[in-house]
PDB file of N, CA and C in Angstrom:
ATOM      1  N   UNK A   1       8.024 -25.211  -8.035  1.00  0.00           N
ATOM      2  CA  UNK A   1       8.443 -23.897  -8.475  1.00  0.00           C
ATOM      3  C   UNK A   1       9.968 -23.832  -8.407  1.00  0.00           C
ATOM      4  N   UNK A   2      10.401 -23.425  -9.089  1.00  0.00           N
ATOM      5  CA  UNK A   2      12.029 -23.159  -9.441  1.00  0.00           C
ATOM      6  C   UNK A   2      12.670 -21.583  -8.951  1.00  0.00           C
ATOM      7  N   UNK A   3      13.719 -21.940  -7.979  1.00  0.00           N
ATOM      8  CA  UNK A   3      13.761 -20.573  -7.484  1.00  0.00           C
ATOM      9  C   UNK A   3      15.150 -20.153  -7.811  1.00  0.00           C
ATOM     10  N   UNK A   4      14.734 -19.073  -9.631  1.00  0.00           N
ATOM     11  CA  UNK A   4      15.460 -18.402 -10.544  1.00  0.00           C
ATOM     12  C   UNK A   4      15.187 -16.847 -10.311  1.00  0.00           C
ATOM     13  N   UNK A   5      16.197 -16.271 -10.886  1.00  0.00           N
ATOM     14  CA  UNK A   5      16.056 -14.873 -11.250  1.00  0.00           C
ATOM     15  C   UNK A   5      14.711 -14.865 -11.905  1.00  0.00           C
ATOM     16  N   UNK A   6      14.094 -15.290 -13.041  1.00  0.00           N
ATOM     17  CA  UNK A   6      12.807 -15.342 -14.284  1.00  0.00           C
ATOM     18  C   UNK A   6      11.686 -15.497 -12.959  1.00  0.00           C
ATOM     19  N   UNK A   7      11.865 -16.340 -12.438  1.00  0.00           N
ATOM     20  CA  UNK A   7      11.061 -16.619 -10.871  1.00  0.00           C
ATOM     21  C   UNK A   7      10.307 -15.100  -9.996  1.00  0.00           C
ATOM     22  N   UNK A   8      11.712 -14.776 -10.081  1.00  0.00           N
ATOM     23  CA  UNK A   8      11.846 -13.783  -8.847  1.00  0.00           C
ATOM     24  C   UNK A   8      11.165 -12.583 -10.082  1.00  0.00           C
ATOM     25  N   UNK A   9      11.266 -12.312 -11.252  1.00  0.00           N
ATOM     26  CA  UNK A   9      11.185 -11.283 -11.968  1.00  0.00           C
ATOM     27  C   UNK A   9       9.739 -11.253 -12.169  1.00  0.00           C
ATOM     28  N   UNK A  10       9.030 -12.444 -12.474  1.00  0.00           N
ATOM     29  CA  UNK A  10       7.481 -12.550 -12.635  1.00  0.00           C
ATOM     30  C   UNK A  10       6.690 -12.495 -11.657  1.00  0.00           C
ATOM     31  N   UNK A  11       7.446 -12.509  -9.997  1.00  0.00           N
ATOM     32  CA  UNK A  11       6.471 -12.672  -9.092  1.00  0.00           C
ATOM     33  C   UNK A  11       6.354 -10.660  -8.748  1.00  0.00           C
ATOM     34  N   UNK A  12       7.770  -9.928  -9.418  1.00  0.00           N
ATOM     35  CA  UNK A  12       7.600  -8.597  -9.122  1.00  0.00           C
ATOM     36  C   UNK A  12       6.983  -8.390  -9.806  1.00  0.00           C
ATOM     37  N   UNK A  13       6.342  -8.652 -11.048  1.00  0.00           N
ATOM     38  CA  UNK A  13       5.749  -8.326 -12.154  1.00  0.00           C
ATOM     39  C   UNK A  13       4.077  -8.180 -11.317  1.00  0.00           C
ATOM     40  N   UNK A  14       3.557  -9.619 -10.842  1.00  0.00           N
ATOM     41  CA  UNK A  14       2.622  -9.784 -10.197  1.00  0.00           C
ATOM     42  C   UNK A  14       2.510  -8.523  -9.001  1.00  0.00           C
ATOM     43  N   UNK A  15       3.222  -8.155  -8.666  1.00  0.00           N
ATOM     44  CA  UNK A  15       3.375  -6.860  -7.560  1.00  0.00           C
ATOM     45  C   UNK A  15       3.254  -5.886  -8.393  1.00  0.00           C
ATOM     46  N   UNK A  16       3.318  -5.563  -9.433  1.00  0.00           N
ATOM     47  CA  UNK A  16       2.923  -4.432 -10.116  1.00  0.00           C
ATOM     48  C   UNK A  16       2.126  -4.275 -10.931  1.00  0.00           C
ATOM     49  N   UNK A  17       1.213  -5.626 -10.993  1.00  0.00           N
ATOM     50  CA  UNK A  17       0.049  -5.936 -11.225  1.00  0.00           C
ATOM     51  C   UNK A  17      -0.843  -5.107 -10.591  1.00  0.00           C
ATOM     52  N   UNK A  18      -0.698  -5.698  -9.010  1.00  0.00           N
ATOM     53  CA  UNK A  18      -1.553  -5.178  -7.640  1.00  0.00           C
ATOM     54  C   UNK A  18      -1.346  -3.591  -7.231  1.00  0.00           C
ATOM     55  N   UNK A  19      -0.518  -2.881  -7.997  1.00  0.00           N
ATOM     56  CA  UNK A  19       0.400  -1.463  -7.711  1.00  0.00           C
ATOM     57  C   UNK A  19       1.104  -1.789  -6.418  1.00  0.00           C
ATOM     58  N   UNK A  20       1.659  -2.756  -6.203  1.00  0.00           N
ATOM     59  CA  UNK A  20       2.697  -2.757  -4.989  1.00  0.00           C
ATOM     60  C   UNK A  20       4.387  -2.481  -5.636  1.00  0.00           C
ATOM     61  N   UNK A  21       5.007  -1.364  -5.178  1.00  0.00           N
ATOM     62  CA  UNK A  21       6.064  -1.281  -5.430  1.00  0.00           C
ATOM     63  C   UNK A  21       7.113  -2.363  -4.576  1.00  0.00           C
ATOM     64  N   UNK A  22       8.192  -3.167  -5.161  1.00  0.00           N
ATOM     65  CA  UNK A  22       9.156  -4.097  -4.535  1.00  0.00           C
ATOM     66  C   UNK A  22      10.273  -3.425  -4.421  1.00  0.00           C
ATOM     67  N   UNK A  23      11.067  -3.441  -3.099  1.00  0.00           N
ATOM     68  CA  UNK A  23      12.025  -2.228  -3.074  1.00  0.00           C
ATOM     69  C   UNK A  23      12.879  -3.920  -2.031  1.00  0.00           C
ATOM     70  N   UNK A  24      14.416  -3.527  -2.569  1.00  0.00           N
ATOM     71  CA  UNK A  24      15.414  -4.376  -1.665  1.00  0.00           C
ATOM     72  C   UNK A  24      16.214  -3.547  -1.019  1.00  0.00           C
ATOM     73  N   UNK A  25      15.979  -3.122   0.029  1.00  0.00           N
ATOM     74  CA  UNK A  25      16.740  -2.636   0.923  1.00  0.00           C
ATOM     75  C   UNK A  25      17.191  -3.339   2.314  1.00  0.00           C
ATOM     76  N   UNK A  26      18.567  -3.186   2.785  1.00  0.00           N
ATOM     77  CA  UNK A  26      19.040  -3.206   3.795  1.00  0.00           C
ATOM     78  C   UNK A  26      18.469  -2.617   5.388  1.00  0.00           C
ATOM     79  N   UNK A  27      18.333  -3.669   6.063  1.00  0.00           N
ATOM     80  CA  UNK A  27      17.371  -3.415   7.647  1.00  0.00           C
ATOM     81  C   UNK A  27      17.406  -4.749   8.230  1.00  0.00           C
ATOM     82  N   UNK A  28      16.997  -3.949   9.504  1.00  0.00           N
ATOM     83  CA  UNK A  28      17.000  -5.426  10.422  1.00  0.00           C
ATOM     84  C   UNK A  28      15.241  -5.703  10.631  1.00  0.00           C
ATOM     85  N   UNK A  29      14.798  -6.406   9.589  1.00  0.00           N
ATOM     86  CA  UNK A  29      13.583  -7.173   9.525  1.00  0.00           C
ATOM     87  C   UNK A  29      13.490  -8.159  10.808  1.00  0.00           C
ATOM     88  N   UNK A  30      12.339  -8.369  10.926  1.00  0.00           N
ATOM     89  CA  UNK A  30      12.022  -9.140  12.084  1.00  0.00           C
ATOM     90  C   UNK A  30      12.104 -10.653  11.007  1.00  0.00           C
ATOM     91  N   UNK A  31      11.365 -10.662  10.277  1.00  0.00           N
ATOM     92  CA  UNK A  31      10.882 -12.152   8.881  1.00  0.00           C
ATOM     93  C   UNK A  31      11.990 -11.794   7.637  1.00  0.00           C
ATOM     94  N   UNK A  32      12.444 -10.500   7.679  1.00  0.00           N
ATOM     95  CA  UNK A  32      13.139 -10.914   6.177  1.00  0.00           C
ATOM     96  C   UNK A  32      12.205  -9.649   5.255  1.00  0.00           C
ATOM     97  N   UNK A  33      11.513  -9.110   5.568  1.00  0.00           N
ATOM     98  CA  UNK A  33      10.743  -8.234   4.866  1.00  0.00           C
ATOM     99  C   UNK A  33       9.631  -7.281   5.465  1.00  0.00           C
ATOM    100  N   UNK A  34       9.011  -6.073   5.007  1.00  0.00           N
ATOM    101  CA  UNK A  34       8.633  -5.394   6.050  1.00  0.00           C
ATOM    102  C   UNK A  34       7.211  -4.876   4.349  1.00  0.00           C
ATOM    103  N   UNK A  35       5.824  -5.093   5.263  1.00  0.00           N
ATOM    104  CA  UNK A  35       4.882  -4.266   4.170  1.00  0.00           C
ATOM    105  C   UNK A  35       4.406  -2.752   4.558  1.00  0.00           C
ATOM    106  N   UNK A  36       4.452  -1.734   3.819  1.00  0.00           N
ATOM    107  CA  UNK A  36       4.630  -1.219   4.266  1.00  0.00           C
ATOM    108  C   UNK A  36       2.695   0.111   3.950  1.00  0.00           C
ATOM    109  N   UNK A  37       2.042  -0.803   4.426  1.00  0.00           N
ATOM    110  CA  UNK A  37       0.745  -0.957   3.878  1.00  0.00           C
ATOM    111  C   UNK A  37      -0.232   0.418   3.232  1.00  0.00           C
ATOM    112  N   UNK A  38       0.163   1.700   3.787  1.00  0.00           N
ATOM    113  CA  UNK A  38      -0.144   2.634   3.318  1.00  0.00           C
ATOM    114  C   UNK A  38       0.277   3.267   2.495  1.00  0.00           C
ATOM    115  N   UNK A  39       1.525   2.964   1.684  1.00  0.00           N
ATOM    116  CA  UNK A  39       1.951   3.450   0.079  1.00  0.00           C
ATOM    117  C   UNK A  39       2.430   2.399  -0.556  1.00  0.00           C
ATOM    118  N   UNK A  40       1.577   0.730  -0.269  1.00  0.00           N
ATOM    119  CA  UNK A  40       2.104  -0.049  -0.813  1.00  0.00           C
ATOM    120  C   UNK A  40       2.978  -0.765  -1.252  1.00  0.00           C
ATOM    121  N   UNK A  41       3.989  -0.808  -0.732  1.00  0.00           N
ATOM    122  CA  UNK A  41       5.256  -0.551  -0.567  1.00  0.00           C
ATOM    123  C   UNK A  41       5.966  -1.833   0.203  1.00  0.00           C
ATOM    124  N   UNK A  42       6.736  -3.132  -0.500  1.00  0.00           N
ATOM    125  CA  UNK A  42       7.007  -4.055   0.044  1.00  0.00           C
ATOM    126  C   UNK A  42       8.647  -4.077  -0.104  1.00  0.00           C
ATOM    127  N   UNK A  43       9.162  -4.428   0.751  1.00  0.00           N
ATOM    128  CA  UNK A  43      10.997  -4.081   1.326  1.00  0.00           C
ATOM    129  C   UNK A  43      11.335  -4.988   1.987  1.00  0.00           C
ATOM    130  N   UNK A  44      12.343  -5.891   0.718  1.00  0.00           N
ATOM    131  CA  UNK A  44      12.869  -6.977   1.720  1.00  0.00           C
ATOM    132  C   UNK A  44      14.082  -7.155   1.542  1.00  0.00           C
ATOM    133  N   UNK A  45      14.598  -7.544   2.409  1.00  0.00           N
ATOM    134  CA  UNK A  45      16.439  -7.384   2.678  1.00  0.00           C
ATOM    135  C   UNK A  45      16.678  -7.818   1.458  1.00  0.00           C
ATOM    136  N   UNK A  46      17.897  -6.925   1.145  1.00  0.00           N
ATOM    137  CA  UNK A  46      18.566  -6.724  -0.277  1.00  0.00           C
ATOM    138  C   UNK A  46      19.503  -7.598   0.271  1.00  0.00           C
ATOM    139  N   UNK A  47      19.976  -8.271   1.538  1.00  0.00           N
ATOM    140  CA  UNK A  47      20.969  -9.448   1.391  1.00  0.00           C
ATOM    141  C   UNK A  47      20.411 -10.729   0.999  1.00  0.00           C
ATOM    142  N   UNK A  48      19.383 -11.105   1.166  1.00  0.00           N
ATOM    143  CA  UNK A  48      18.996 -12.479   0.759  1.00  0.00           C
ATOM    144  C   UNK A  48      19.116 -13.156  -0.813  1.00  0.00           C
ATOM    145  N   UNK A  49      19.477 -14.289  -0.515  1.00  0.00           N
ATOM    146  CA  UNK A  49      19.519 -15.163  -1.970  1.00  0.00           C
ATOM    147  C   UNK A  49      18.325 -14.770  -3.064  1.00  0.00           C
ATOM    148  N   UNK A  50      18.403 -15.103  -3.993  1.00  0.00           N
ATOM    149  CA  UNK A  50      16.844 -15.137  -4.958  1.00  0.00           C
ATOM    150  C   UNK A  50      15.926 -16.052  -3.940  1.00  0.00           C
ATOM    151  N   UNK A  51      16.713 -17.286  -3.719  1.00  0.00           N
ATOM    152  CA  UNK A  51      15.290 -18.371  -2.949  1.00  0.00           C
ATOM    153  C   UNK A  51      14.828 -17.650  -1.644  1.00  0.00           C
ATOM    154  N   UNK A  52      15.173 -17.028  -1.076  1.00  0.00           N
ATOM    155  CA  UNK A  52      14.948 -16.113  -0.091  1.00  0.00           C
ATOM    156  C   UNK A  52      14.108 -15.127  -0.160  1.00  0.00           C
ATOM    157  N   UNK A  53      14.417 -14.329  -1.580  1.00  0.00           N
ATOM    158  CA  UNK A  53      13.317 -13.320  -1.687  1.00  0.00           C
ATOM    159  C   UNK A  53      12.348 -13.205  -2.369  1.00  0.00           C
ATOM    160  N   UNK A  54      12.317 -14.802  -3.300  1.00  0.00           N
ATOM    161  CA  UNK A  54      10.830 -15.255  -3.641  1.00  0.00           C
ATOM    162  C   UNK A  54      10.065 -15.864  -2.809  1.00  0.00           C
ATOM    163  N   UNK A  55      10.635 -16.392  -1.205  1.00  0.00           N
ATOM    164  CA  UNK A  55       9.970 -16.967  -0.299  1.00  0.00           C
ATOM    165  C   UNK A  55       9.336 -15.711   0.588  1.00  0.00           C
ATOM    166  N   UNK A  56      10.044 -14.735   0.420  1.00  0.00           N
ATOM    167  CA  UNK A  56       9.368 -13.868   0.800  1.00  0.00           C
ATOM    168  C   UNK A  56       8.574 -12.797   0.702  1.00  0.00           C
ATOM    169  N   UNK A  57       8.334 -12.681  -0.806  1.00  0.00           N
ATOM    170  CA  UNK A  57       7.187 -12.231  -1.983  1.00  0.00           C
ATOM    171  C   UNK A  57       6.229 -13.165  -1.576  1.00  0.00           C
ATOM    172  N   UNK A  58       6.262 -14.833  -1.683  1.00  0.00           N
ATOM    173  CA  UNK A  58       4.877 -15.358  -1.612  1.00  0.00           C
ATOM    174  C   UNK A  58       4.817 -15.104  -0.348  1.00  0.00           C
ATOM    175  N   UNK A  59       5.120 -15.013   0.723  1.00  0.00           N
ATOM    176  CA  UNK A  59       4.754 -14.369   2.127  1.00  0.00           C
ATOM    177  C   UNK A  59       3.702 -13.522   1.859  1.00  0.00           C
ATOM    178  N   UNK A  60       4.168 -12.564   1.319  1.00  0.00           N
ATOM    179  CA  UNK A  60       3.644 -11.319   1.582  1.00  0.00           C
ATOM    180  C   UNK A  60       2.287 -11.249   0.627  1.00  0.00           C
ATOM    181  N   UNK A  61       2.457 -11.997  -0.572  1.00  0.00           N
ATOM    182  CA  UNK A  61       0.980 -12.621  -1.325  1.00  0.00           C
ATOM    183  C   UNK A  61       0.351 -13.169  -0.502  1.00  0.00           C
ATOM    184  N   UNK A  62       0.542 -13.736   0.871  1.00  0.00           N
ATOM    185  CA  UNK A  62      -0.404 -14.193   0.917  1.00  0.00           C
ATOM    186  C   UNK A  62      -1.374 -13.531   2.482  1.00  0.00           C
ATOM    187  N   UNK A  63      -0.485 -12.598   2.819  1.00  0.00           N
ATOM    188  CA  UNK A  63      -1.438 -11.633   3.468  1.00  0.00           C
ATOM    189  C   UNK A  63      -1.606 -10.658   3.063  1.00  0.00           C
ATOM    190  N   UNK A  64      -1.774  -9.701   1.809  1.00  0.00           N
ATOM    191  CA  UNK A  64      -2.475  -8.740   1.464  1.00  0.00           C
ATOM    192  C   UNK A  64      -3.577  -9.379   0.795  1.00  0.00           C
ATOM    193  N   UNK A  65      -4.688  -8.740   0.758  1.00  0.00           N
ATOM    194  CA  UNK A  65      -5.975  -9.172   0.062  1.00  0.00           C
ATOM    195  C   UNK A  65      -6.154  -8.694  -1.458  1.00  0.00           C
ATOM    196  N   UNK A  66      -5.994  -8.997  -2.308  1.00  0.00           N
ATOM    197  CA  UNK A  66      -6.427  -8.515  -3.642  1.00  0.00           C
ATOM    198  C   UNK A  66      -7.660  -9.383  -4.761  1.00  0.00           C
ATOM    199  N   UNK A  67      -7.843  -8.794  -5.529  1.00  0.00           N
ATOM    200  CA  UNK A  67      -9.052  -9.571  -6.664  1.00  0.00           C
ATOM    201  C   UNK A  67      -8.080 -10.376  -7.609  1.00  0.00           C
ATOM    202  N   UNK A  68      -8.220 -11.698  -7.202  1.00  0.00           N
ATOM    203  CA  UNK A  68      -7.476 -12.397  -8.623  1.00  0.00           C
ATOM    204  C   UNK A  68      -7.794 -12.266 -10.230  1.00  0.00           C
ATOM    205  N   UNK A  69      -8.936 -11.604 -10.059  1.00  0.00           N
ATOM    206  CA  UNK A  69      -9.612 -11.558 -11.166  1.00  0.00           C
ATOM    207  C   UNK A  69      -8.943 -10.340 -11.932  1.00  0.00           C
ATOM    208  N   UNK A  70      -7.849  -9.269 -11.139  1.00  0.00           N
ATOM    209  CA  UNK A  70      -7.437  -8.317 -11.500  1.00  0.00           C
ATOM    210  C   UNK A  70      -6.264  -8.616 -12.345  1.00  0.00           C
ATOM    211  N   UNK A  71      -5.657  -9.665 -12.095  1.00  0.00           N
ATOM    212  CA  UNK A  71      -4.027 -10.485 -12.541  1.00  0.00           C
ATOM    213  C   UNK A  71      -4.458 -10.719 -13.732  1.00  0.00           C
ATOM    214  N   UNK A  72      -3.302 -10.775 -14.564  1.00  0.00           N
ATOM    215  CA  UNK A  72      -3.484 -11.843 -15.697  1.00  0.00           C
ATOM    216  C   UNK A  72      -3.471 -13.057 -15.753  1.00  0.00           C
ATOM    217  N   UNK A  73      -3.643 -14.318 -16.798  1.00  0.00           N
ATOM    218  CA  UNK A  73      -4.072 -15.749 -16.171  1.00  0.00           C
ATOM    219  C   UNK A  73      -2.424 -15.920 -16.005  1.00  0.00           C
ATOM    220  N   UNK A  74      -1.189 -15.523 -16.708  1.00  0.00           N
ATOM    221  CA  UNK A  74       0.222 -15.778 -16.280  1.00  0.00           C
ATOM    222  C   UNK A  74       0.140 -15.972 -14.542  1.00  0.00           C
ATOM    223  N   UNK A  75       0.020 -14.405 -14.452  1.00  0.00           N
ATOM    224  CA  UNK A  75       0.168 -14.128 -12.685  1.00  0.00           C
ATOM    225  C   UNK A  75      -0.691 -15.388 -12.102  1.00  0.00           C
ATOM    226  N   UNK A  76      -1.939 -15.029 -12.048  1.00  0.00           N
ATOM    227  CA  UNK A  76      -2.746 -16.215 -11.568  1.00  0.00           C
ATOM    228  C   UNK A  76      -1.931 -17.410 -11.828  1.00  0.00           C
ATOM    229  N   UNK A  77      -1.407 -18.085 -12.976  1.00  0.00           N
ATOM    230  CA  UNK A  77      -0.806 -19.550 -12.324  1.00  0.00           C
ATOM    231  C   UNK A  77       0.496 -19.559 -12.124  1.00  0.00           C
ATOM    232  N   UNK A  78       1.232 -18.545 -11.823  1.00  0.00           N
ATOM    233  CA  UNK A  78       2.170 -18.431 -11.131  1.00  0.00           C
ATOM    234  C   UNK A  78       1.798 -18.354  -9.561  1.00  0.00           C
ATOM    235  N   UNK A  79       1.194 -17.444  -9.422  1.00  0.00           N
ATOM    236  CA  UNK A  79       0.499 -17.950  -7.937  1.00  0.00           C
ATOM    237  C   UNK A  79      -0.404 -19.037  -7.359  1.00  0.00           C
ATOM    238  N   UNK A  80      -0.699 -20.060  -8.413  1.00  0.00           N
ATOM    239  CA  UNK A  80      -1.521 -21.370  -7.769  1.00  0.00           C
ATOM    240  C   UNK A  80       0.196 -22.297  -7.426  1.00  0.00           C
ATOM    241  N   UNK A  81       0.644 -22.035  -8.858  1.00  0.00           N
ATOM    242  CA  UNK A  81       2.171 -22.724  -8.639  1.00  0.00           C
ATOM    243  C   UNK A  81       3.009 -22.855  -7.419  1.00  0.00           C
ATOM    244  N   UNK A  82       2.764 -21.552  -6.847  1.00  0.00           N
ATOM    245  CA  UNK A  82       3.526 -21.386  -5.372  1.00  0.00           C
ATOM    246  C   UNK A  82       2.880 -21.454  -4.322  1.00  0.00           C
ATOM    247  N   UNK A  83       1.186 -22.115  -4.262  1.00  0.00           N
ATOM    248  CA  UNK A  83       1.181 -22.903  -3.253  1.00  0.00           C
ATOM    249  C   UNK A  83       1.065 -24.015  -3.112  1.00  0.00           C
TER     250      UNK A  83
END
């Protein structure tokens, strides 16, 4: 996986697939990002690189639970791609 802006833009895409809003804000994260599970709501430091905050999108894919079957096949192999 190539860690680009186009990268970083399709994996938010995939978040708004799932209705998770992606918000970059400034905080002192414990990991780099905070979920924020009852309005869906994922926030990760607005200082990090792109490779930083696509490492920390697939983080966060990979502990919320969703239906893959809900994604489109794009999303879906963008997410086999990144593991």
């Amino acid at each position: 996986m190539r860690y680009t802006q186009t990268t970083l833009k399709k994996l938010e895409e995939v978040f708004s697939e799932l209705d998770y809003t992606v918000r970059y804000e400034k905080g002192n994260f414990q990991s780099g990002y905070c979920l924020v599970e009852n309005r869906r709501v994922a926030v990760v430091n607005k200082f990090f690189d792109t490779e930083a905050r696509i490492n920390c999108l697939i983080d966060i894919l990979s502990t919320i639970e969703y239906d893959p079957q809900s994604l489109t096949e794009a999303s879906r192999d963008l997410i086999q791609k990144s593991k």
